[in-house]
PDB file of N, CA and C in Angstrom:
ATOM      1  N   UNK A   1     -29.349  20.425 113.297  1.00  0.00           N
ATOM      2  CA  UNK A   1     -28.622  19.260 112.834  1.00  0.00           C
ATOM      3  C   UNK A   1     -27.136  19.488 113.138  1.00  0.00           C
ATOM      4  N   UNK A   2     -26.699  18.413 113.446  1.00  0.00           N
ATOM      5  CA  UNK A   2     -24.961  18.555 113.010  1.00  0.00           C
ATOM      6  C   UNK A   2     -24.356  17.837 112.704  1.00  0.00           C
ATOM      7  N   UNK A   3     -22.995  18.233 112.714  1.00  0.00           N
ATOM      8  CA  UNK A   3     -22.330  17.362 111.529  1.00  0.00           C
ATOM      9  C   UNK A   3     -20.393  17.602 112.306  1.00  0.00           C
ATOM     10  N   UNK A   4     -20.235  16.349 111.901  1.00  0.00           N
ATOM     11  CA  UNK A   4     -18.830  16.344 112.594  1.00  0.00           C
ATOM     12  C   UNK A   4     -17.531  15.998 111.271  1.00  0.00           C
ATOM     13  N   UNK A   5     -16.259  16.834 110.991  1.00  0.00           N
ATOM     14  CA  UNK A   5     -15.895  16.715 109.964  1.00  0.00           C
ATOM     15  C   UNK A   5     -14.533  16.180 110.709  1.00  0.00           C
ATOM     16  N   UNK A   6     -14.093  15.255 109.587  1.00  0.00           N
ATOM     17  CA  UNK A   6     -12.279  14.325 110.225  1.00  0.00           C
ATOM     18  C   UNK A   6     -11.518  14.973 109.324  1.00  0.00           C
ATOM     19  N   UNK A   7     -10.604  15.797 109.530  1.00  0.00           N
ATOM     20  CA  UNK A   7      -9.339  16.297 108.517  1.00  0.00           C
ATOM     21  C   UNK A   7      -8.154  15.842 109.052  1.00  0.00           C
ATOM     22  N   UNK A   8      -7.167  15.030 108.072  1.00  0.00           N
ATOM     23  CA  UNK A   8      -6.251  13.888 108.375  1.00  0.00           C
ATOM     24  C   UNK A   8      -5.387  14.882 106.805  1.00  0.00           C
ATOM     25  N   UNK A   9      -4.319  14.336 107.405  1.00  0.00           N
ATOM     26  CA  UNK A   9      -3.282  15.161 106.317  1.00  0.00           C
ATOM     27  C   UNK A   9      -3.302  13.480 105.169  1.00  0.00           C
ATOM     28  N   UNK A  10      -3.060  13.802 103.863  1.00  0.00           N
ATOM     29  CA  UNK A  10      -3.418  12.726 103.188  1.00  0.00           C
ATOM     30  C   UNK A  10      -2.180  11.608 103.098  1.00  0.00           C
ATOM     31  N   UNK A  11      -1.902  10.221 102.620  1.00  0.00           N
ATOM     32  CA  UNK A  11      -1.233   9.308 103.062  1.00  0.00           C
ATOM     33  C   UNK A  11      -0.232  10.242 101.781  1.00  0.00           C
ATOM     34  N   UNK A  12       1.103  10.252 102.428  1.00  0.00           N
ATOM     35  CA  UNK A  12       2.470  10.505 101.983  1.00  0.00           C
ATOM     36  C   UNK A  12       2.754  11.512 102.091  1.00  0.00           C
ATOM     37  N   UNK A  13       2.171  12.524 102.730  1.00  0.00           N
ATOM     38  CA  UNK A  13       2.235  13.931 103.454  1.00  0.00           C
ATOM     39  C   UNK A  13       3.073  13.610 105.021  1.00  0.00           C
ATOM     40  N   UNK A  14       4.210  14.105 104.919  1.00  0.00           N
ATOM     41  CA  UNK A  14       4.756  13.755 105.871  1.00  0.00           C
ATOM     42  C   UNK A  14       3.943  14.774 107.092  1.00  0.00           C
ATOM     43  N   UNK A  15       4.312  14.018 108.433  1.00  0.00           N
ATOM     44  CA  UNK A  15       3.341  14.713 109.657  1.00  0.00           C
ATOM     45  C   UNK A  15       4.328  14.524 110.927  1.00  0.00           C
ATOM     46  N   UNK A  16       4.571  15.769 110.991  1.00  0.00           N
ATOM     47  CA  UNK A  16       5.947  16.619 111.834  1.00  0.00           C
ATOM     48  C   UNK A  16       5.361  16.302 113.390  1.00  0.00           C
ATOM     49  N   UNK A  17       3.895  16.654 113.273  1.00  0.00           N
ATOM     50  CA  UNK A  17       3.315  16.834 114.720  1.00  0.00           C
ATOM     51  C   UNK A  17       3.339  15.620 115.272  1.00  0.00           C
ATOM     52  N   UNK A  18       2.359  14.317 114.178  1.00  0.00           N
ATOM     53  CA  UNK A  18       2.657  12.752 114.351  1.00  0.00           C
ATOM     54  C   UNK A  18       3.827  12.180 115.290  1.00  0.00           C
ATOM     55  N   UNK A  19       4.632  12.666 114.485  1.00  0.00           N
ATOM     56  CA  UNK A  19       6.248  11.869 114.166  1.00  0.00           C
ATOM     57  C   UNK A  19       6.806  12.490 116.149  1.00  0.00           C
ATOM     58  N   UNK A  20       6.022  13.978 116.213  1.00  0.00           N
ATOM     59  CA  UNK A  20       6.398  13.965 117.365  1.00  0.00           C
ATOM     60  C   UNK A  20       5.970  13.568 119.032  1.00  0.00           C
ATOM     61  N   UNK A  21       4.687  13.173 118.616  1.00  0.00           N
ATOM     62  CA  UNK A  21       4.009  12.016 119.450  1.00  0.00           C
ATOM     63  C   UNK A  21       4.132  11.011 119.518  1.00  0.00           C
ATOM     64  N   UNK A  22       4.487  10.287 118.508  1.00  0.00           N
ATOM     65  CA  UNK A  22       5.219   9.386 118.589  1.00  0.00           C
ATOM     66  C   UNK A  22       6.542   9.236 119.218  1.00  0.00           C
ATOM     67  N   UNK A  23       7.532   9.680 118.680  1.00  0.00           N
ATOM     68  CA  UNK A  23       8.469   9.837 119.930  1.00  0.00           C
ATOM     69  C   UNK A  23       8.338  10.028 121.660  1.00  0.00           C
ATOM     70  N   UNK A  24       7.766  10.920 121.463  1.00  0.00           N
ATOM     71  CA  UNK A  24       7.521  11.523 122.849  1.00  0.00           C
ATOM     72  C   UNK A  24       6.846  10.529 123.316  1.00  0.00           C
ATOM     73  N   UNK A  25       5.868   9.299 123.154  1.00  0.00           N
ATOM     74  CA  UNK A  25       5.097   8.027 123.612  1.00  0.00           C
ATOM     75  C   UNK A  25       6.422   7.073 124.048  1.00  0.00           C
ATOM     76  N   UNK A  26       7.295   7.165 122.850  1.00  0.00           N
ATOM     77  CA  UNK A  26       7.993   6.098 123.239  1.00  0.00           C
ATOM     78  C   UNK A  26       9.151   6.729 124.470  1.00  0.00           C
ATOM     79  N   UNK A  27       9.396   7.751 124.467  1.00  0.00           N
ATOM     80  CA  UNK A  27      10.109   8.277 126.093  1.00  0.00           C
ATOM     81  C   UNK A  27       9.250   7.965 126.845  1.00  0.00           C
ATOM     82  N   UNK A  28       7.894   8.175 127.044  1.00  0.00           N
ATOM     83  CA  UNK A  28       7.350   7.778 127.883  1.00  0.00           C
ATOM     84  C   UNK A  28       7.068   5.986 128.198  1.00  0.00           C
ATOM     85  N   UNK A  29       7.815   5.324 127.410  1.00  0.00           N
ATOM     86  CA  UNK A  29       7.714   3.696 128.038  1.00  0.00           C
ATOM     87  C   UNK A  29       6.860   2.935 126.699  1.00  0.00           C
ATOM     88  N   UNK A  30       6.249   3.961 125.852  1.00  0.00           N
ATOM     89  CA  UNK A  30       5.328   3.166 125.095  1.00  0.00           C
ATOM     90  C   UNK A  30       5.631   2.654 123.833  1.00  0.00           C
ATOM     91  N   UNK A  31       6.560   1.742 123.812  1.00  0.00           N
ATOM     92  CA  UNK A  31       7.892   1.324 122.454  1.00  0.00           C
ATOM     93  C   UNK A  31       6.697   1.004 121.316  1.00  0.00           C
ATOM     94  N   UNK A  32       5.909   0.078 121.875  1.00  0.00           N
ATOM     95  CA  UNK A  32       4.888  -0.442 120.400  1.00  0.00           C
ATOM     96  C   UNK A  32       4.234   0.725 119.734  1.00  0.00           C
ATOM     97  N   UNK A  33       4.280   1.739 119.942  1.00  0.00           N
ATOM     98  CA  UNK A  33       3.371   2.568 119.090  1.00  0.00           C
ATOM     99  C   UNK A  33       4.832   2.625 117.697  1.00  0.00           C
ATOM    100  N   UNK A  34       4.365   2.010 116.353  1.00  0.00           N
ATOM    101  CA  UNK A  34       5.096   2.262 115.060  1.00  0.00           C
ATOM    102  C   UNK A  34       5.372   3.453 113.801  1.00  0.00           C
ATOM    103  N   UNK A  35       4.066   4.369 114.362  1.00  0.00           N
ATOM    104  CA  UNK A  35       3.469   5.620 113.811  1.00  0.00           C
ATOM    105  C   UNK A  35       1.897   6.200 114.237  1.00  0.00           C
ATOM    106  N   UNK A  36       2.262   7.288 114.118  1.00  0.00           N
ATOM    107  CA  UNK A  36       1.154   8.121 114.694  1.00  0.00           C
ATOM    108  C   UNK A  36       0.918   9.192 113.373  1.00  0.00           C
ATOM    109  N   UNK A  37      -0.591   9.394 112.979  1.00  0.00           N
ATOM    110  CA  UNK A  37      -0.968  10.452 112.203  1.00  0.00           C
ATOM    111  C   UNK A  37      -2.214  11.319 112.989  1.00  0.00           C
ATOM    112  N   UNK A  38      -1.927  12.459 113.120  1.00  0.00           N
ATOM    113  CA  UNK A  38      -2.301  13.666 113.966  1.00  0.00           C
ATOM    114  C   UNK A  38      -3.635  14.405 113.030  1.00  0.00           C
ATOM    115  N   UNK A  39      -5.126  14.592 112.843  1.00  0.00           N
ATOM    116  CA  UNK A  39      -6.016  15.268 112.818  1.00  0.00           C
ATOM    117  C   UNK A  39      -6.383  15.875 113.477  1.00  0.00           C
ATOM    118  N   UNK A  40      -7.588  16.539 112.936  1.00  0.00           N
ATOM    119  CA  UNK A  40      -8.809  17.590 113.528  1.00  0.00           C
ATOM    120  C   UNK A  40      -9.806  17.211 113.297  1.00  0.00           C
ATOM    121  N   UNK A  41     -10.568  17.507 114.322  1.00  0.00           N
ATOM    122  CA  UNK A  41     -11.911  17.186 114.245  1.00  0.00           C
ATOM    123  C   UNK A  41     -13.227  17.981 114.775  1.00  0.00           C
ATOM    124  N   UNK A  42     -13.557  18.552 113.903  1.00  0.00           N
ATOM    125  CA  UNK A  42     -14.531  20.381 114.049  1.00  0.00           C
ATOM    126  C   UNK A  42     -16.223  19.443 113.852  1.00  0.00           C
ATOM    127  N   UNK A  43     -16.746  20.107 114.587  1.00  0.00           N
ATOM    128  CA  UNK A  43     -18.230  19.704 115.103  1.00  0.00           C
ATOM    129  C   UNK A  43     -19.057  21.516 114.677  1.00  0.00           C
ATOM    130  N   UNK A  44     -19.607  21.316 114.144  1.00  0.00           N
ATOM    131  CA  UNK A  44     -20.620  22.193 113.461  1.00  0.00           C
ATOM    132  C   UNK A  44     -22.227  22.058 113.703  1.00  0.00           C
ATOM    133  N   UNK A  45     -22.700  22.609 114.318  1.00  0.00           N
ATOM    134  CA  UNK A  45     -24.158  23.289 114.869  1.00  0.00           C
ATOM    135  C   UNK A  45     -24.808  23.707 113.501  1.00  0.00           C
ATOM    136  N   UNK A  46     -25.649  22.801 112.817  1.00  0.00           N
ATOM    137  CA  UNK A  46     -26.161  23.516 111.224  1.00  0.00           C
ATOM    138  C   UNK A  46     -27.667  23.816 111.722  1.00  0.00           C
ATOM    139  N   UNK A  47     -28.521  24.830 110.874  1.00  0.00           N
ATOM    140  CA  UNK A  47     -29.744  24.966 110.861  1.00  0.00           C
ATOM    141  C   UNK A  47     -30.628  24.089 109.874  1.00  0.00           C
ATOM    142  N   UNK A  48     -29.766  23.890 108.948  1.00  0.00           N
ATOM    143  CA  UNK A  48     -30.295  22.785 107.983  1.00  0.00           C
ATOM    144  C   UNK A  48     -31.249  21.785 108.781  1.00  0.00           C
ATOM    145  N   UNK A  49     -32.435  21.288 108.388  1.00  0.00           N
ATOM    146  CA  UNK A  49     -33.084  20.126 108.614  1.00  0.00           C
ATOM    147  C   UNK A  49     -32.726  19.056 107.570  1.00  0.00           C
ATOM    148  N   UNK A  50     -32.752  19.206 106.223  1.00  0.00           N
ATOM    149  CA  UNK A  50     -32.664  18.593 105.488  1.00  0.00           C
ATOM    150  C   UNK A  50     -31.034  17.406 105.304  1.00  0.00           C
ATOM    151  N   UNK A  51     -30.944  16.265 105.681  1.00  0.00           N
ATOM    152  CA  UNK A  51     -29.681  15.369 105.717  1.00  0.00           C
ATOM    153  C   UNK A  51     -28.694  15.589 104.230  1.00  0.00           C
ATOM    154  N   UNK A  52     -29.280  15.564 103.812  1.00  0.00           N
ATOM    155  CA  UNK A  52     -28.371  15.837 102.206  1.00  0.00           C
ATOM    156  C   UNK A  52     -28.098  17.101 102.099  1.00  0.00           C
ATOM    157  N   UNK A  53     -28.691  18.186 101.876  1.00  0.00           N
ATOM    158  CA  UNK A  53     -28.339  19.644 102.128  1.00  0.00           C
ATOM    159  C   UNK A  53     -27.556  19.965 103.139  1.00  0.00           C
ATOM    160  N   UNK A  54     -27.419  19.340 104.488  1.00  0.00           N
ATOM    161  CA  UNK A  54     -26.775  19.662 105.247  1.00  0.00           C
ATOM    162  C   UNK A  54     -25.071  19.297 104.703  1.00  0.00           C
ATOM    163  N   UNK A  55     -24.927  17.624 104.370  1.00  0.00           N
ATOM    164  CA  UNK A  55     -23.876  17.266 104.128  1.00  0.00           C
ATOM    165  C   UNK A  55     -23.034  18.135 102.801  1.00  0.00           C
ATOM    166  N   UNK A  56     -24.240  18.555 101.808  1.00  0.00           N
ATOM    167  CA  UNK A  56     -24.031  19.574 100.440  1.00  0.00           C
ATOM    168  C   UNK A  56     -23.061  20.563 101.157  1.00  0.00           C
ATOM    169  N   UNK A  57     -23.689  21.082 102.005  1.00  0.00           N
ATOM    170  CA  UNK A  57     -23.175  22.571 102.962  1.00  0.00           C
ATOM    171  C   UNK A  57     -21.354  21.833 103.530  1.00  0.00           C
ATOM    172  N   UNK A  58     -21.879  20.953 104.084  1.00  0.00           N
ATOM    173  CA  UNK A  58     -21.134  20.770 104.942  1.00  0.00           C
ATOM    174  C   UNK A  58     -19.399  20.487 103.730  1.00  0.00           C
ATOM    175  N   UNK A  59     -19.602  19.698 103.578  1.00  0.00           N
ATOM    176  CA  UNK A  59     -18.733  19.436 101.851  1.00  0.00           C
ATOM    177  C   UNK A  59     -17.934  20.686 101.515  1.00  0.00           C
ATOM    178  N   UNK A  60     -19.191  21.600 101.120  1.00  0.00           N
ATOM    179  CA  UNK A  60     -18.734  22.875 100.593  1.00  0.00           C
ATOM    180  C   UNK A  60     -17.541  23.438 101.568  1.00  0.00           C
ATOM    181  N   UNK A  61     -18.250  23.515 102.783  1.00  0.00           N
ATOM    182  CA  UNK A  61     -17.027  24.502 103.689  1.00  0.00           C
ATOM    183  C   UNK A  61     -15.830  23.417 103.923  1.00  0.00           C
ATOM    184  N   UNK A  62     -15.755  22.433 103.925  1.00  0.00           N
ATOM    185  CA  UNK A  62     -14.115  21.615 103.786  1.00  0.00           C
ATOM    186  C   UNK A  62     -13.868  21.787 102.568  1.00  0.00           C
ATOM    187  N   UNK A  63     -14.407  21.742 101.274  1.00  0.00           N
ATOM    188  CA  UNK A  63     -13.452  22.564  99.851  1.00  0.00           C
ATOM    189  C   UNK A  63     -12.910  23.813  99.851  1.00  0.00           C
ATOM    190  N   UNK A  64     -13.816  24.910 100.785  1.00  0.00           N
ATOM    191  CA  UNK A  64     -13.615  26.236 100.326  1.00  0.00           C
ATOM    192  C   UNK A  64     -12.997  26.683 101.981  1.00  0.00           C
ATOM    193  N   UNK A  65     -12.685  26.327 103.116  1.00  0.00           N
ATOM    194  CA  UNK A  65     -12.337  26.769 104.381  1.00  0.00           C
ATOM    195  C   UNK A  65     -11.595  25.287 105.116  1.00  0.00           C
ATOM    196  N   UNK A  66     -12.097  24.604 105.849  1.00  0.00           N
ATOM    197  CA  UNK A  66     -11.968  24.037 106.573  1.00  0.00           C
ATOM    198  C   UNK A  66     -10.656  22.786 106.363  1.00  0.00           C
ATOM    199  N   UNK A  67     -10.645  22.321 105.338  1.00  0.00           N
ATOM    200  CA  UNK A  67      -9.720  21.243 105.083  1.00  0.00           C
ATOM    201  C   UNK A  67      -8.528  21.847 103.392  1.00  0.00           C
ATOM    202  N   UNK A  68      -7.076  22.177 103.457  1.00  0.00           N
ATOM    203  CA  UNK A  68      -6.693  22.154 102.362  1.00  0.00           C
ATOM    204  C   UNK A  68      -6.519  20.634 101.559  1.00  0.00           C
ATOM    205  N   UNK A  69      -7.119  21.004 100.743  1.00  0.00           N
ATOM    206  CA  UNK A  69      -7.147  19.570 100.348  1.00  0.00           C
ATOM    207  C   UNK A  69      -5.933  19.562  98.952  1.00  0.00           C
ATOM    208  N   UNK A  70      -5.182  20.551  98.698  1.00  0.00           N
ATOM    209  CA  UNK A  70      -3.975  19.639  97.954  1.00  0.00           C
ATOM    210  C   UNK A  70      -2.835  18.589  99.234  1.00  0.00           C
ATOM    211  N   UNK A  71      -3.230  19.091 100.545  1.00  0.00           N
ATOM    212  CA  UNK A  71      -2.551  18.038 101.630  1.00  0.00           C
ATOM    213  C   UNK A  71      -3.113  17.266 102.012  1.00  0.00           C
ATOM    214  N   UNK A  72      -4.707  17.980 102.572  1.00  0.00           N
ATOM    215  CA  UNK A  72      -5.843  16.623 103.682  1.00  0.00           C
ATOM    216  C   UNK A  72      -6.551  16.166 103.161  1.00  0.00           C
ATOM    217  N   UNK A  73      -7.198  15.127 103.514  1.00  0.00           N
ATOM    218  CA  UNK A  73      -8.590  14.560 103.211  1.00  0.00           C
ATOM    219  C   UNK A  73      -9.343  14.676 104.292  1.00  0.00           C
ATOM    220  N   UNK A  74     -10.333  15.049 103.822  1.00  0.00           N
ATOM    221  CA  UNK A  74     -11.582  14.756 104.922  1.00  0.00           C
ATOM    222  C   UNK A  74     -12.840  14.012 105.252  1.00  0.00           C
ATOM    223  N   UNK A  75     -13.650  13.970 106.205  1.00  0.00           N
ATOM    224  CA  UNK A  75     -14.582  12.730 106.080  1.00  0.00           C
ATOM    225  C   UNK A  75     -15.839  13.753 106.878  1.00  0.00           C
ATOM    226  N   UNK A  76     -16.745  13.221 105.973  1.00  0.00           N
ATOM    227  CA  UNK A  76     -18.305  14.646 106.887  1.00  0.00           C
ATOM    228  C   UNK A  76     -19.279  13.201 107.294  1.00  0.00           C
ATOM    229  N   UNK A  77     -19.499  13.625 108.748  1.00  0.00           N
ATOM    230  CA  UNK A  77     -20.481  12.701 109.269  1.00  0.00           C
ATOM    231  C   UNK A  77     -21.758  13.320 109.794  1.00  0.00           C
ATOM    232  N   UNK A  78     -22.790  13.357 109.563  1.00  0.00           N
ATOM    233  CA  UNK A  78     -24.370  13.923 109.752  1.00  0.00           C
ATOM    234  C   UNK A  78     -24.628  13.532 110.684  1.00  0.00           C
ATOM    235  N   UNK A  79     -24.859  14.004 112.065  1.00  0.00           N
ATOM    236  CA  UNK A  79     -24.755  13.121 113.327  1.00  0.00           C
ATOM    237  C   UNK A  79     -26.180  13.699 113.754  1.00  0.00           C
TER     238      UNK A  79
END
């Protein structure tokens, strides 16, 4: 099974990396872009069969590894 997780820094967390793609778009010609927010996105190979156990698992390691969550939020998709 796998499972694909979205870690996004959470809304009012300022985002240094964003802020600098953004700029750097608009040197490059691309004025309409107004803001940019910068994630990750980690794809995980599970042995789990089970869809709910997997997502249980999956959950777990963005609380305890994968996502700090006093900054990010994250989103687990069972693919």
């Amino acid at each position: 099974m796998k499972a694909r997780v979205h870690v996004m820094l959470k809304d009012g967390v300022l985002d240094p990396q964003g802020a600098a793609v953004r700029h750097a778009l608009a040197t490059l010609g691309f004025a309409g872009v107004e803001g940019v927010r910068q994630g990750k996105v980690i794809d995980l190979d599970l042995a789990a069969t089970d869809r709910a156990v997997a997502e249980a698992e999956v959950r777990a390691m963005c609380e305890r590894l994968l996502a700090n969550t006093v900054i990010e939020k994250y989103d687990v998709e069972i693919i």
